[in-house]
PDB file of N, CA and C in Angstrom:
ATOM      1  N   UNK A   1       0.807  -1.210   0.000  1.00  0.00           N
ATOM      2  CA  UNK A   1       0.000   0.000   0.000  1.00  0.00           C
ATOM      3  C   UNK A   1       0.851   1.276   0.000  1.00  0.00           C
ATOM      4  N   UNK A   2       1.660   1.473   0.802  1.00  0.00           N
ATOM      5  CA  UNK A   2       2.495   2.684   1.068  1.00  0.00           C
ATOM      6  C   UNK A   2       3.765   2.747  -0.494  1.00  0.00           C
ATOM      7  N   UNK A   3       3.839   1.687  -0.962  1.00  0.00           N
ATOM      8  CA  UNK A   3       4.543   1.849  -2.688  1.00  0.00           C
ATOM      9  C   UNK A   3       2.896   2.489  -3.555  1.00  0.00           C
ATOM     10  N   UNK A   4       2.045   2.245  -3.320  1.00  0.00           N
ATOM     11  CA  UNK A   4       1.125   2.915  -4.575  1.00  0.00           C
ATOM     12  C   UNK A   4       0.882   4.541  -4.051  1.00  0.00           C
ATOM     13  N   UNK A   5       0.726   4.620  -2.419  1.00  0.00           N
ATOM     14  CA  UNK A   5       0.568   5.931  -1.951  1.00  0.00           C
ATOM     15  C   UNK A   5       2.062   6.761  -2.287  1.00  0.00           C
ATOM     16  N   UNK A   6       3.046   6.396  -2.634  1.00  0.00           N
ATOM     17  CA  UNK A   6       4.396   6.939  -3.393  1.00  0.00           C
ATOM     18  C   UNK A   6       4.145   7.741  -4.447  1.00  0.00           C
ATOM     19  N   UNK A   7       3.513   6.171  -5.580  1.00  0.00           N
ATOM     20  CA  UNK A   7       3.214   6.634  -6.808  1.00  0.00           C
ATOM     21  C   UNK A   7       2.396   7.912  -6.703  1.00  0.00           C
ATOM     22  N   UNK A   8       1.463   7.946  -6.059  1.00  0.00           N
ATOM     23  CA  UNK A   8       0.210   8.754  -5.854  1.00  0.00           C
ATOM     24  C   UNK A   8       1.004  10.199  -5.663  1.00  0.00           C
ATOM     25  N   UNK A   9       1.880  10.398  -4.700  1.00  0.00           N
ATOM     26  CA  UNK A   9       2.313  11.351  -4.580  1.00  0.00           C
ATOM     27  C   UNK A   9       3.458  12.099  -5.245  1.00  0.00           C
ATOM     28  N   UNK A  10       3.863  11.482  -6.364  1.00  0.00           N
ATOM     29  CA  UNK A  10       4.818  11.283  -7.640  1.00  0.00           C
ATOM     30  C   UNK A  10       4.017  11.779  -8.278  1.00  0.00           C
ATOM     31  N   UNK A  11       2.581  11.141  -8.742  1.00  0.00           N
ATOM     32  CA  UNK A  11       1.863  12.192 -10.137  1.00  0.00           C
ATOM     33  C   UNK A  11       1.515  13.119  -9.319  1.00  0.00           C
ATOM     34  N   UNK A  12       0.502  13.326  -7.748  1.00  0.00           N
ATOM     35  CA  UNK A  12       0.475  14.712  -7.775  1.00  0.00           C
ATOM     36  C   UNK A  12       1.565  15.721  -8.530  1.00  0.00           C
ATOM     37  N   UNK A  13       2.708  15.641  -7.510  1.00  0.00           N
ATOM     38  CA  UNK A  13       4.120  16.637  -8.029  1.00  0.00           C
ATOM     39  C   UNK A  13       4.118  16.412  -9.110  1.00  0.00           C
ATOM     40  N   UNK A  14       4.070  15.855 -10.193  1.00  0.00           N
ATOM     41  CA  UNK A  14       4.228  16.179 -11.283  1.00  0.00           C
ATOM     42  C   UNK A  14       2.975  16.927 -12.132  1.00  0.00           C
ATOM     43  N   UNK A  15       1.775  16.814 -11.716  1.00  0.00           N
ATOM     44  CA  UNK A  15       0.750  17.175 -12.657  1.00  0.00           C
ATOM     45  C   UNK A  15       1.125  18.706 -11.426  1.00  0.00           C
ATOM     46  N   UNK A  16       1.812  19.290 -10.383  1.00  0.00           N
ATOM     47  CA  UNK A  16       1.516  20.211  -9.709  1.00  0.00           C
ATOM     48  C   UNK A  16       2.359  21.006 -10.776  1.00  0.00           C
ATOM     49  N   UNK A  17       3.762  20.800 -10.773  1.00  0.00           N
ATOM     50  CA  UNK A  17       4.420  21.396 -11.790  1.00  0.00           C
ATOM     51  C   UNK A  17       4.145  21.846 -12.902  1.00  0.00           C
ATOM     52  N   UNK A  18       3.641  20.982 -13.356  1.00  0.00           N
ATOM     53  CA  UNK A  18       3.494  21.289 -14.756  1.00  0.00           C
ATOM     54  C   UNK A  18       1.997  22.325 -14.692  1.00  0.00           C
ATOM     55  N   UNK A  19       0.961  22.512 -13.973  1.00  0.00           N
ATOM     56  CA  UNK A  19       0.168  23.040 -13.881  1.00  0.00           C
ATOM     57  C   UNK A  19       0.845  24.697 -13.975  1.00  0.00           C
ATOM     58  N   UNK A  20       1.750  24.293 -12.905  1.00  0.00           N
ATOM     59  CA  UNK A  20       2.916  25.837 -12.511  1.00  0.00           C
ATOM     60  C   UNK A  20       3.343  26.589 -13.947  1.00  0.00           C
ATOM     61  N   UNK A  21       3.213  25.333 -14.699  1.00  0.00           N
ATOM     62  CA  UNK A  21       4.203  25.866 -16.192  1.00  0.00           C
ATOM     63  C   UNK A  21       2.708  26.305 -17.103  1.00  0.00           C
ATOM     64  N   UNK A  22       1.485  26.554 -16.793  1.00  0.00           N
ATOM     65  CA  UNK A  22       0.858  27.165 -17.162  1.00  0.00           C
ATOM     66  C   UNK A  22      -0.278  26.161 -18.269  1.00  0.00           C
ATOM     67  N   UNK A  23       0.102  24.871 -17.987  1.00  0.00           N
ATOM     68  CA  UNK A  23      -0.942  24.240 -19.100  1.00  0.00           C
ATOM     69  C   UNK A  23      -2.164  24.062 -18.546  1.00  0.00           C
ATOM     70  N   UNK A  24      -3.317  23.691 -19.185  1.00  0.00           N
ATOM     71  CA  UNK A  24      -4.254  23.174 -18.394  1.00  0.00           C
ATOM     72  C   UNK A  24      -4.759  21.850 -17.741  1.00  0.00           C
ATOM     73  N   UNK A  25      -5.657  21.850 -16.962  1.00  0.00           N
ATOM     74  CA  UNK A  25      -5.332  20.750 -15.663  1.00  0.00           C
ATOM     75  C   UNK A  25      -5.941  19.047 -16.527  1.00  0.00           C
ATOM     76  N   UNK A  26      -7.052  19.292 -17.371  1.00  0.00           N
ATOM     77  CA  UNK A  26      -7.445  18.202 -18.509  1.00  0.00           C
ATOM     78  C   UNK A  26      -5.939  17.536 -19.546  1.00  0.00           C
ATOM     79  N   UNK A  27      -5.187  18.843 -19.921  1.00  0.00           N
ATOM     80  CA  UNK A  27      -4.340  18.568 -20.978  1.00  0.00           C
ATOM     81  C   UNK A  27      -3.583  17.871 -19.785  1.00  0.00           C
ATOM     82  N   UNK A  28      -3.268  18.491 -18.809  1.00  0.00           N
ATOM     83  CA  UNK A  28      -1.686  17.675 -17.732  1.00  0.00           C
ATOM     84  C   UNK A  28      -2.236  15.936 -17.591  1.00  0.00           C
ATOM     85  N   UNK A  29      -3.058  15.938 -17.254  1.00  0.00           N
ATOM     86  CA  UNK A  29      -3.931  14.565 -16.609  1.00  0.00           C
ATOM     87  C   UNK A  29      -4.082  13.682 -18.023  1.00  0.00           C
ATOM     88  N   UNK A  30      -4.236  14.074 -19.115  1.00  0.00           N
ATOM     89  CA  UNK A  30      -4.478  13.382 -20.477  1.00  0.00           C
ATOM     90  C   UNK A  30      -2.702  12.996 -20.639  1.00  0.00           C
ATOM     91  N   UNK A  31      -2.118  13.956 -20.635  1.00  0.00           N
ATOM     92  CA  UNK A  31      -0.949  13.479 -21.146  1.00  0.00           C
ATOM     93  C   UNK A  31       0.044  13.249 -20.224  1.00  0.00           C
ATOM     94  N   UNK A  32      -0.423  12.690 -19.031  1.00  0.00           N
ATOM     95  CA  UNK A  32       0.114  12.000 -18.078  1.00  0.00           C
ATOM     96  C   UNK A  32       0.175  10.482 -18.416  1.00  0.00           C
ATOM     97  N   UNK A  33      -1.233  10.462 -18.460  1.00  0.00           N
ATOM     98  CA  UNK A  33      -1.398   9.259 -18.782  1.00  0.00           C
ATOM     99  C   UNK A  33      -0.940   8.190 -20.208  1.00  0.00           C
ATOM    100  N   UNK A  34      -0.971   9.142 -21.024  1.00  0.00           N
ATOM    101  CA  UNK A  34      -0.912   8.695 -22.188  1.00  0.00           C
ATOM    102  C   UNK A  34       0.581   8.658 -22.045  1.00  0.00           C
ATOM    103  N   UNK A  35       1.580   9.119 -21.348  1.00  0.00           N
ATOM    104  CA  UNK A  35       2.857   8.899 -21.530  1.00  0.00           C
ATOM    105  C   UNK A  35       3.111   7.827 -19.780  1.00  0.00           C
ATOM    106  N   UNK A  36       2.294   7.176 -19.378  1.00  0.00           N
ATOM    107  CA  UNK A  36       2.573   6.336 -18.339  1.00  0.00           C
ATOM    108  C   UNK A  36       3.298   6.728 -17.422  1.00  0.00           C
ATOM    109  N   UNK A  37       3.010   8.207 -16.979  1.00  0.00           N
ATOM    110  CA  UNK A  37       2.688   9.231 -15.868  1.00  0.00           C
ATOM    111  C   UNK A  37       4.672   9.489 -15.744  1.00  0.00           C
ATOM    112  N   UNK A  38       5.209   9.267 -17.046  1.00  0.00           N
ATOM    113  CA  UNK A  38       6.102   9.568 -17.437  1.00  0.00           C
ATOM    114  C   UNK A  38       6.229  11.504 -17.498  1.00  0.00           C
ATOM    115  N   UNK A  39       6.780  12.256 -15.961  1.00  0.00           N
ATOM    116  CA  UNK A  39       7.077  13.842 -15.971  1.00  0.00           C
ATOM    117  C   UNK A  39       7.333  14.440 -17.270  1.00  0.00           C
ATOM    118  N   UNK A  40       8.603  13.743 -17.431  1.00  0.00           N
ATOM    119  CA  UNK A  40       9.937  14.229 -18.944  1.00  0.00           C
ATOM    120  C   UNK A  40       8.526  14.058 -19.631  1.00  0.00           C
ATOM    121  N   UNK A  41       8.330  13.316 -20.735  1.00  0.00           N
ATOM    122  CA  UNK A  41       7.224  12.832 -21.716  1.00  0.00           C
ATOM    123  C   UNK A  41       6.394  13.591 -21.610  1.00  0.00           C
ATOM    124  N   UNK A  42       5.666  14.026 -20.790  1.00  0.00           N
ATOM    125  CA  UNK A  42       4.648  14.689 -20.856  1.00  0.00           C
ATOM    126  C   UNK A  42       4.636  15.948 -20.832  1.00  0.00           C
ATOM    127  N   UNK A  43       5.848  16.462 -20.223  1.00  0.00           N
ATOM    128  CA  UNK A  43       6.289  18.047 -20.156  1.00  0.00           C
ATOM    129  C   UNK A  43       6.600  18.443 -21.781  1.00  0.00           C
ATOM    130  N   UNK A  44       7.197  17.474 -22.506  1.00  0.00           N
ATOM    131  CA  UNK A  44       7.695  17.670 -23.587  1.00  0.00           C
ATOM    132  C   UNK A  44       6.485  17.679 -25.100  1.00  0.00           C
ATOM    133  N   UNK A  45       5.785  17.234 -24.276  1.00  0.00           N
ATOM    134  CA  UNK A  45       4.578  16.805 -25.303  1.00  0.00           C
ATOM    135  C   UNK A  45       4.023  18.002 -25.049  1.00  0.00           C
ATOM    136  N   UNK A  46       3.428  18.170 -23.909  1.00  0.00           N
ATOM    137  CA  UNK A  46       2.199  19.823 -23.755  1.00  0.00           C
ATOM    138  C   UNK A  46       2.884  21.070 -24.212  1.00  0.00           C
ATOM    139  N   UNK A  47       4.286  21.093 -24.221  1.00  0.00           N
ATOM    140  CA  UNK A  47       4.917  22.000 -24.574  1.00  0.00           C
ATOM    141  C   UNK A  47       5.207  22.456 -26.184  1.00  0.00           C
ATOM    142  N   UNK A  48       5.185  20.866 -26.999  1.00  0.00           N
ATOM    143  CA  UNK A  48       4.777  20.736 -28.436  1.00  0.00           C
ATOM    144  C   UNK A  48       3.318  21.322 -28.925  1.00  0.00           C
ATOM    145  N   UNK A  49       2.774  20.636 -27.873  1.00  0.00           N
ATOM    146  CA  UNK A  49       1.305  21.111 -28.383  1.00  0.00           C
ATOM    147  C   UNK A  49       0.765  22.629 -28.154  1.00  0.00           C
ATOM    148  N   UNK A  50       1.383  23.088 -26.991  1.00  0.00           N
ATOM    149  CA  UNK A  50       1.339  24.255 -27.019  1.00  0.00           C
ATOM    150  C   UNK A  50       2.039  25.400 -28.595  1.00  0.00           C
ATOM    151  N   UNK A  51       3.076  24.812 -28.986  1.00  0.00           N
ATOM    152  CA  UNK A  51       3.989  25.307 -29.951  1.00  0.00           C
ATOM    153  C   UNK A  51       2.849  25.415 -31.320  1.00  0.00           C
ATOM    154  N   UNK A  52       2.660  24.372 -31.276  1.00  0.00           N
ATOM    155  CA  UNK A  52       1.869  23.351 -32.430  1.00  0.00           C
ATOM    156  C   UNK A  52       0.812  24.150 -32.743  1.00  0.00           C
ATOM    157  N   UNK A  53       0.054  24.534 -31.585  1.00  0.00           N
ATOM    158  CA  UNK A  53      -1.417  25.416 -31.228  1.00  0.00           C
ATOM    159  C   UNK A  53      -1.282  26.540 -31.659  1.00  0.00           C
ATOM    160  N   UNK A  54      -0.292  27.524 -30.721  1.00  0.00           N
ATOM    161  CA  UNK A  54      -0.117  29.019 -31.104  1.00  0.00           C
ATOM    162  C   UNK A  54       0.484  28.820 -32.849  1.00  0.00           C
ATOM    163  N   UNK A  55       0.718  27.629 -33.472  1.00  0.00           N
ATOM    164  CA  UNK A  55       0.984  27.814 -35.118  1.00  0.00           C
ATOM    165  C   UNK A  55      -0.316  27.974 -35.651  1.00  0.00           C
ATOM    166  N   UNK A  56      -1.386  27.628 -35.372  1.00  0.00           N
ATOM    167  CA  UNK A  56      -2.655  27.267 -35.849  1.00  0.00           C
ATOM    168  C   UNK A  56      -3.116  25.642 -36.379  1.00  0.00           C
ATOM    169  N   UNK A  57      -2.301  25.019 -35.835  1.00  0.00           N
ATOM    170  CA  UNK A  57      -3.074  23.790 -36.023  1.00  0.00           C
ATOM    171  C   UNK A  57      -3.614  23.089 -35.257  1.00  0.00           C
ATOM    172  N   UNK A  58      -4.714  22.129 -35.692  1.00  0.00           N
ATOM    173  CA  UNK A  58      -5.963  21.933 -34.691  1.00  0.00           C
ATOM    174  C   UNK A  58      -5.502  20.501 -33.623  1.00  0.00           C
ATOM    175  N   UNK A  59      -5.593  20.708 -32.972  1.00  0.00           N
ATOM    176  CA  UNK A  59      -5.422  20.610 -31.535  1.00  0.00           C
ATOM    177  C   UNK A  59      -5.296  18.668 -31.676  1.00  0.00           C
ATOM    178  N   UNK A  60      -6.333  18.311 -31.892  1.00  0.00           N
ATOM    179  CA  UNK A  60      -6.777  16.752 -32.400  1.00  0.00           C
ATOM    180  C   UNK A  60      -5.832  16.095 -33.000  1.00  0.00           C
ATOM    181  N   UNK A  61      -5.295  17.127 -34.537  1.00  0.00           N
ATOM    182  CA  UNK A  61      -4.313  16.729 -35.130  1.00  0.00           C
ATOM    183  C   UNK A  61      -2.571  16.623 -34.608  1.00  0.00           C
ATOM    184  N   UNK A  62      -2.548  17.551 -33.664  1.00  0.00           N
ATOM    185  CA  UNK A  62      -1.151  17.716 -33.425  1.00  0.00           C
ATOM    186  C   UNK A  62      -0.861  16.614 -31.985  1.00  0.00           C
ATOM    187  N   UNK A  63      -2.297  15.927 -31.529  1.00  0.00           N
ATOM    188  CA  UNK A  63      -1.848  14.794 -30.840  1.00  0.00           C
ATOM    189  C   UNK A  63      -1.803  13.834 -31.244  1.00  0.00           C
ATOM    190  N   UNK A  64      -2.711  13.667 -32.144  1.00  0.00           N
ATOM    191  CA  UNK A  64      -2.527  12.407 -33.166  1.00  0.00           C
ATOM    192  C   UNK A  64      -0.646  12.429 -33.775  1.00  0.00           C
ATOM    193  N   UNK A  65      -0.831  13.434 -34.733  1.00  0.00           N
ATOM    194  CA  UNK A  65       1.024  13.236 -34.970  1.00  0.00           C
ATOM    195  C   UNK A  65       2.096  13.595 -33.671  1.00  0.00           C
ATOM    196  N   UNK A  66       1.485  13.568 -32.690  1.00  0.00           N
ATOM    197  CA  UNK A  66       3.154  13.677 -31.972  1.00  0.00           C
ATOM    198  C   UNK A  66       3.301  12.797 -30.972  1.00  0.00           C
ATOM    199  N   UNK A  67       1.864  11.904 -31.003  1.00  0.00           N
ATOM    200  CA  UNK A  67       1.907  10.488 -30.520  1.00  0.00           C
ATOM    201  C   UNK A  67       2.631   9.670 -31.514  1.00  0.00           C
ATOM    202  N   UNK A  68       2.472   9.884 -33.279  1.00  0.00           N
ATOM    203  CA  UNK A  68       2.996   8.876 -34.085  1.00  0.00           C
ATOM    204  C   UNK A  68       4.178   9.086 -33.932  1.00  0.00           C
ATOM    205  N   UNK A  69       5.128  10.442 -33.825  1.00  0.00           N
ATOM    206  CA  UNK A  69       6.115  10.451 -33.848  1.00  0.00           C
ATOM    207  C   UNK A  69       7.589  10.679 -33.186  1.00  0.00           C
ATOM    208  N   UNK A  70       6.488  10.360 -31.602  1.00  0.00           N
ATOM    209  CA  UNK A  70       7.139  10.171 -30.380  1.00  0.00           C
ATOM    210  C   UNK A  70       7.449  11.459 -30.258  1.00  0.00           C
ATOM    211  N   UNK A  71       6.965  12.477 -30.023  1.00  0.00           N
ATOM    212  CA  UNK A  71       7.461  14.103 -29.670  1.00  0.00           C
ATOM    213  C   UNK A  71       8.086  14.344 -30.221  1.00  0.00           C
ATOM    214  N   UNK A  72       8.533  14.021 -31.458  1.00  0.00           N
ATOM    215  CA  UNK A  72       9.971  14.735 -32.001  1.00  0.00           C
ATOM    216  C   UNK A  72       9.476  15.292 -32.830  1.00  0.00           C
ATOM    217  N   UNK A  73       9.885  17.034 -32.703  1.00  0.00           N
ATOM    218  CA  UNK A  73       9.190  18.315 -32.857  1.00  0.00           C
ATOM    219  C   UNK A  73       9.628  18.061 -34.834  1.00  0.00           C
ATOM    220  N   UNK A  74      10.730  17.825 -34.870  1.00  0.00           N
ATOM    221  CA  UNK A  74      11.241  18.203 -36.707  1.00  0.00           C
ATOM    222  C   UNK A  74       9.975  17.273 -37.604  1.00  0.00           C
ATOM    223  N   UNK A  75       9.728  15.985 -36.924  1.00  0.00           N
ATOM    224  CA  UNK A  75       9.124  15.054 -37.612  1.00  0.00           C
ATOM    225  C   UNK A  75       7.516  15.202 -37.620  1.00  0.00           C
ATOM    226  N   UNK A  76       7.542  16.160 -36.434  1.00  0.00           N
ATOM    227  CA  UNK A  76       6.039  16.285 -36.440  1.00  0.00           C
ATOM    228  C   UNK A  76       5.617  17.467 -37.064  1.00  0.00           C
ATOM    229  N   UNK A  77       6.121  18.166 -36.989  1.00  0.00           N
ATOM    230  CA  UNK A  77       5.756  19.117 -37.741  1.00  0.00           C
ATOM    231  C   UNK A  77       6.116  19.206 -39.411  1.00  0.00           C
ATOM    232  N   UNK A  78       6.766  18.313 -40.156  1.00  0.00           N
ATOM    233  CA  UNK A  78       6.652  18.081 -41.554  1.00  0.00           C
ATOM    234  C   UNK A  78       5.317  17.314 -41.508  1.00  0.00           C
ATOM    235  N   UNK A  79       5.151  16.059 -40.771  1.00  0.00           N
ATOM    236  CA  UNK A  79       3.795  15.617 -40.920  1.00  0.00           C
ATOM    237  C   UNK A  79       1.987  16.535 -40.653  1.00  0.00           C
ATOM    238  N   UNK A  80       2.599  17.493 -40.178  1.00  0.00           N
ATOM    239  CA  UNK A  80       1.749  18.319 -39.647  1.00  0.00           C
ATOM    240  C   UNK A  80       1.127  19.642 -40.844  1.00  0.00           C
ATOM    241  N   UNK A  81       2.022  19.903 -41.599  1.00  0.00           N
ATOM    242  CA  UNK A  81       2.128  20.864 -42.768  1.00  0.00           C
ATOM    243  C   UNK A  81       1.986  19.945 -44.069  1.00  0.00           C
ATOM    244  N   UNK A  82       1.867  18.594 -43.909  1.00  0.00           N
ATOM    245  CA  UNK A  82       1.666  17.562 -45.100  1.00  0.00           C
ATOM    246  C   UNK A  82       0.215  17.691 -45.061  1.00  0.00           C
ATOM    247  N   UNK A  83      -0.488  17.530 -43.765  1.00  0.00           N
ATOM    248  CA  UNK A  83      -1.932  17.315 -43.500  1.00  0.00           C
ATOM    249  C   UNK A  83      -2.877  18.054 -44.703  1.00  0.00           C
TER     250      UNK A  83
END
């Protein structure tokens, strides 16, 4: 019990942080998960999508490609301007 109450207190701090860094609390919790509550991964992802967003592309699409292409900003964004 006291190893899952760890974990527990591992994603708080991390979804707290990243809240700090200004994303929103749906996007932190979605892409927590989706990166297996992996901090790095997910900081790196909301921060794409943030990038991705203020370019004008739609929101749906830029998780779809930066799930295919593991966050890597060069690759996603040629796939992203192919669309």
């Amino acid at each position: 019990p006291s190893c899952l109450f760890l974990q527990f207190l591992s994603y708080l701090g991390a979804c707290d942080r990243l809240l700090k860094q200004g994303y929103e609390e749906g996007q932190v919790e979605e892409a927590m998960e989706m990166f297996q509550y992996s901090e790095k991964k997910a900081a790196e992802f909301l921060h794409l999508l943030a990038q991705f967003n203020d370019m004008g592309f739609q929101q749906n699409e830029i998780k779809e490609v930066l799930l295919l292409c593991g966050n890597q900003r060069e690759k996603a964004l040629e796939e992203l301007v192919m669309k």
